[in-house]
C-alpha atoms as a PDB file:
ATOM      1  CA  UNK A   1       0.000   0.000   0.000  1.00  0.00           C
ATOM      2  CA  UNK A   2       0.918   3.438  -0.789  1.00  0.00           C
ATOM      3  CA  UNK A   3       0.675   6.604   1.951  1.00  0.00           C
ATOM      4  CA  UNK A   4       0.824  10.037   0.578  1.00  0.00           C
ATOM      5  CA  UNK A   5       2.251  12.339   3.474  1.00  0.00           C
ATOM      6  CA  UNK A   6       1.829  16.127   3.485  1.00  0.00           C
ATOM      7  CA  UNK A   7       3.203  19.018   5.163  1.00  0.00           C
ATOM      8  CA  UNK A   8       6.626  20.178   6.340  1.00  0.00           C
ATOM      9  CA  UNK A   9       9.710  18.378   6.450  1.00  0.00           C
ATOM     10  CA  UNK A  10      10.730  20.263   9.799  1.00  0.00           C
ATOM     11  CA  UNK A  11       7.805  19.346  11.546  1.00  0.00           C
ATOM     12  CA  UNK A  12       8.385  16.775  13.993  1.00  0.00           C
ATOM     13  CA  UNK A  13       5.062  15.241  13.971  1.00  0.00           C
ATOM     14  CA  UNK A  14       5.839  14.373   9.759  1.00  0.00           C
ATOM     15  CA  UNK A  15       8.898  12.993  10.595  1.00  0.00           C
ATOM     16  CA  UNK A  16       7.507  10.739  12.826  1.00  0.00           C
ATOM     17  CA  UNK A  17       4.782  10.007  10.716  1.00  0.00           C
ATOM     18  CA  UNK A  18       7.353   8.686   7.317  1.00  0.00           C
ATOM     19  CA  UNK A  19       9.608   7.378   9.932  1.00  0.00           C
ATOM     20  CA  UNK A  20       6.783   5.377  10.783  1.00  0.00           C
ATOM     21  CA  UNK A  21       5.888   4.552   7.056  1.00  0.00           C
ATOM     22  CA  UNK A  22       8.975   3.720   5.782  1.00  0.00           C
ATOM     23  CA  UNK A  23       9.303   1.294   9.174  1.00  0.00           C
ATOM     24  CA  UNK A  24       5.958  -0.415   8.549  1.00  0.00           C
ATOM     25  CA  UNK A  25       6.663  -0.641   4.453  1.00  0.00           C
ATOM     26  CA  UNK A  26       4.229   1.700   3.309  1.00  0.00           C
ATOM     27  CA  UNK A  27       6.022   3.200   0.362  1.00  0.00           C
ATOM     28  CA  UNK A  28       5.368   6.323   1.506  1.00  0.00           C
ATOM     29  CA  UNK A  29       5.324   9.451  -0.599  1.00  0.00           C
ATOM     30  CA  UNK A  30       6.033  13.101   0.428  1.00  0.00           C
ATOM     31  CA  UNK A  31       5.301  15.983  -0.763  1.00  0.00           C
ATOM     32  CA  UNK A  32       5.529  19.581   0.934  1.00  0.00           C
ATOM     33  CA  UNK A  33       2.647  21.679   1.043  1.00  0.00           C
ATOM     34  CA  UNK A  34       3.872  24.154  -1.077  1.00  0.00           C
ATOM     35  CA  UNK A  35       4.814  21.819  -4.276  1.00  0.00           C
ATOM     36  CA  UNK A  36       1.127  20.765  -4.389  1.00  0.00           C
ATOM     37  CA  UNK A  37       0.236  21.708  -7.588  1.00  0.00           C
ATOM     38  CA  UNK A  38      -3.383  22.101  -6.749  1.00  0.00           C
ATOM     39  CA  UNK A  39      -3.182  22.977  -2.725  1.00  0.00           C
ATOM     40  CA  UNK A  40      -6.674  24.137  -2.791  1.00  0.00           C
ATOM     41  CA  UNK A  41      -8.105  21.194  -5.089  1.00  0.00           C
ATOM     42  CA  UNK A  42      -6.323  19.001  -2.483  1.00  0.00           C
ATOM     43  CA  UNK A  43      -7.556  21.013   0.739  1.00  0.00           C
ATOM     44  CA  UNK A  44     -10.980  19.982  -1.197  1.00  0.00           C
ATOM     45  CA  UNK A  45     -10.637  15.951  -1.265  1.00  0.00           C
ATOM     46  CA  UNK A  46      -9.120  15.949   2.575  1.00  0.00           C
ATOM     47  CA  UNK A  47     -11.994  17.932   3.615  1.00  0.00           C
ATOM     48  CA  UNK A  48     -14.718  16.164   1.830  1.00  0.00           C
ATOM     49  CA  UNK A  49     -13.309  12.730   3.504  1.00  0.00           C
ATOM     50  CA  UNK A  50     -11.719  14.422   7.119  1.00  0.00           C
ATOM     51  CA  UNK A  51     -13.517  17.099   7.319  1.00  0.00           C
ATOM     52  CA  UNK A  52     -13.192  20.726   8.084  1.00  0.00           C
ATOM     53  CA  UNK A  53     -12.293  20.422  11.759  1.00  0.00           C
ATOM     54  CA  UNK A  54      -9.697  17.619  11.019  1.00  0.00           C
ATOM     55  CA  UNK A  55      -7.906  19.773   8.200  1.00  0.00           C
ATOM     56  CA  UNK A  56      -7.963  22.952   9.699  1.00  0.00           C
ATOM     57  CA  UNK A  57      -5.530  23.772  12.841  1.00  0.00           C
ATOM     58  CA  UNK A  58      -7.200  26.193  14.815  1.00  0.00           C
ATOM     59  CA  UNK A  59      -3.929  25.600  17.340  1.00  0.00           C
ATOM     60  CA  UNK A  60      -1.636  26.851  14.842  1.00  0.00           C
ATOM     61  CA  UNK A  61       0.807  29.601  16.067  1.00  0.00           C
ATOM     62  CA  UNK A  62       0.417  31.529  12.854  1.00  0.00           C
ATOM     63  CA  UNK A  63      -3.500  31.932  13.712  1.00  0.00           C
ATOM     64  CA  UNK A  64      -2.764  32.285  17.992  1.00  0.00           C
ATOM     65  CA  UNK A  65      -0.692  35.541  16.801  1.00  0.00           C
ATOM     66  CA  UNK A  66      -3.073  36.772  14.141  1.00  0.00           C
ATOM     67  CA  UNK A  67      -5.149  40.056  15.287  1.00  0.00           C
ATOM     68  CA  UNK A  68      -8.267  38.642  17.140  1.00  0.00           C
ATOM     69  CA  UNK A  69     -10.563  40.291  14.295  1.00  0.00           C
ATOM     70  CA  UNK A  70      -8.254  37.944  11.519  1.00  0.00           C
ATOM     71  CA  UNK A  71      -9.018  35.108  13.826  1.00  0.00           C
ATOM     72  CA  UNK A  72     -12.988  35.685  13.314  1.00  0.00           C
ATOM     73  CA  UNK A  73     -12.711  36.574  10.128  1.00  0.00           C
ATOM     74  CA  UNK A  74     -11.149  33.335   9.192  1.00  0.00           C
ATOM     75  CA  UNK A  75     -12.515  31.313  11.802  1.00  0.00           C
ATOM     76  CA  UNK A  76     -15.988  32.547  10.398  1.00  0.00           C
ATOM     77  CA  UNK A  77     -17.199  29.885   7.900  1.00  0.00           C
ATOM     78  CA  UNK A  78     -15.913  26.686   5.927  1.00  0.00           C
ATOM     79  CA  UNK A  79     -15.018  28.805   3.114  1.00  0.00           C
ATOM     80  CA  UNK A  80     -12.912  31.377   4.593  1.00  0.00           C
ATOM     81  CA  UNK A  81     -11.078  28.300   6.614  1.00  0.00           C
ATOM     82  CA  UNK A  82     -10.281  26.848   3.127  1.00  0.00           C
ATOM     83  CA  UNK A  83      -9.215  30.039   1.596  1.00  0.00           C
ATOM     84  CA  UNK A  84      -6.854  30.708   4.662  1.00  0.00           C
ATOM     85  CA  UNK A  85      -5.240  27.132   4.474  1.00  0.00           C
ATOM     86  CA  UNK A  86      -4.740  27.556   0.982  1.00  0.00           C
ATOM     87  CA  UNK A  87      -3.253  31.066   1.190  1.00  0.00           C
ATOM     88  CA  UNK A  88      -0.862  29.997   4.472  1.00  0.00           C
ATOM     89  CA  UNK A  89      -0.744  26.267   4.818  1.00  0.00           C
ATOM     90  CA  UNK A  90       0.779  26.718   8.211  1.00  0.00           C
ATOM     91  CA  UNK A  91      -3.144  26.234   9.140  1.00  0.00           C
ATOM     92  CA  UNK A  92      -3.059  22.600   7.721  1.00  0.00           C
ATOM     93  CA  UNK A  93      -3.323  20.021  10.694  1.00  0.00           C
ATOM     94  CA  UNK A  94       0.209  18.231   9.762  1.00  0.00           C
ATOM     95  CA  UNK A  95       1.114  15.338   8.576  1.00  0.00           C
ATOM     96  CA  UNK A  96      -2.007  14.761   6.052  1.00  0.00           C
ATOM     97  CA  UNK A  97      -1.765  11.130   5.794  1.00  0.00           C
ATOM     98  CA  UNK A  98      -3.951   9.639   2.828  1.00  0.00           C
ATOM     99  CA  UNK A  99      -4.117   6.188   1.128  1.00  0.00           C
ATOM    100  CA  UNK A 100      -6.545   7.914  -1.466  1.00  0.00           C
ATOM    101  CA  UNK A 101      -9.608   6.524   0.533  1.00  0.00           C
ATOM    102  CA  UNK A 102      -8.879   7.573   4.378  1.00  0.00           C
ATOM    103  CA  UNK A 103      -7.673  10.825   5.369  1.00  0.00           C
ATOM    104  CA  UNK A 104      -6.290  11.790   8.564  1.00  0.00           C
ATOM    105  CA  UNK A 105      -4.614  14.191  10.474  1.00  0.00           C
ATOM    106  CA  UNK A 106      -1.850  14.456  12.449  1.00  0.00           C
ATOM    107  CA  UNK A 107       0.129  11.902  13.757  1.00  0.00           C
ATOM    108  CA  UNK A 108      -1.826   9.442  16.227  1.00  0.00           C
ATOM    109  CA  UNK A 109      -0.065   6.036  15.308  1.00  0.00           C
ATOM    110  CA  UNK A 110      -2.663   3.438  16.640  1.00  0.00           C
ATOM    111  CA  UNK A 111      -5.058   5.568  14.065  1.00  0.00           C
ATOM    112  CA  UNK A 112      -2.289   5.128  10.903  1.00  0.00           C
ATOM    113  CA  UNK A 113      -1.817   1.942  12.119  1.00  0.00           C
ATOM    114  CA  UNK A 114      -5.844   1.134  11.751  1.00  0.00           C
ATOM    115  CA  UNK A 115      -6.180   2.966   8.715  1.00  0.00           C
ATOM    116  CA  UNK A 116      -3.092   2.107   6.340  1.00  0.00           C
ATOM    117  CA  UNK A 117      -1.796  -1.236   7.634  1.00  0.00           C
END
């Protein structure tokens, strides 16, 4: 089975999460957010199978130090989520994890596990 992983490579949590991949022989495939060709056509598919609340990091430090009337703004509706994550990705829950049928979320290995083995 093939794993598509997305986000960045500094980020601990992706790390773990290929680390974990290439351990369990997923073949896993990375890409960073930012050499999607289509971020917001893929922002679409993980949302439509995640959901909104799954893609979208409302922890992110980029949004904590945003002005509190950014925050709303953003944090108003679906649509201005999406057209946040695709403008800053740094909003994306990291690692996307995707086997072209599940999507998840950051790292949680008994949940990979579940999902991809």
């Amino acid at each position: 089975m093939t794993v598509h992983i997305y986000g960045y490579p500094g980020c601990t949590t992706v790390k773990k999460a290929r680390e974990w991949a290439e351990a369990e022989g997923l073949d896993p495939h990375y890409a960073h957010f930012s050499k999607l060709p289509d971020l917001k056509a893929s922002l679409a598919e993980w949302i439509e199978k995640a959901g909104i609340d799954s893609v979208f990091n409302d922890r992110a430090q980029t949004l904590k130090k945003m002005p509190e009337s950014e925050q709303q703004a953003i944090t108003a509706s679906d649509d201005a989520k999406i057209a946040a994550m695709a403008a800053d990705p740094r909003l994306i829950k990291r690692p996307v994890g995707t086997n072209g049928k599940t999507v998840l979320t950051g790292f949680k290995q008994p949940e990979w596990e579940a999902a991809f083995r």
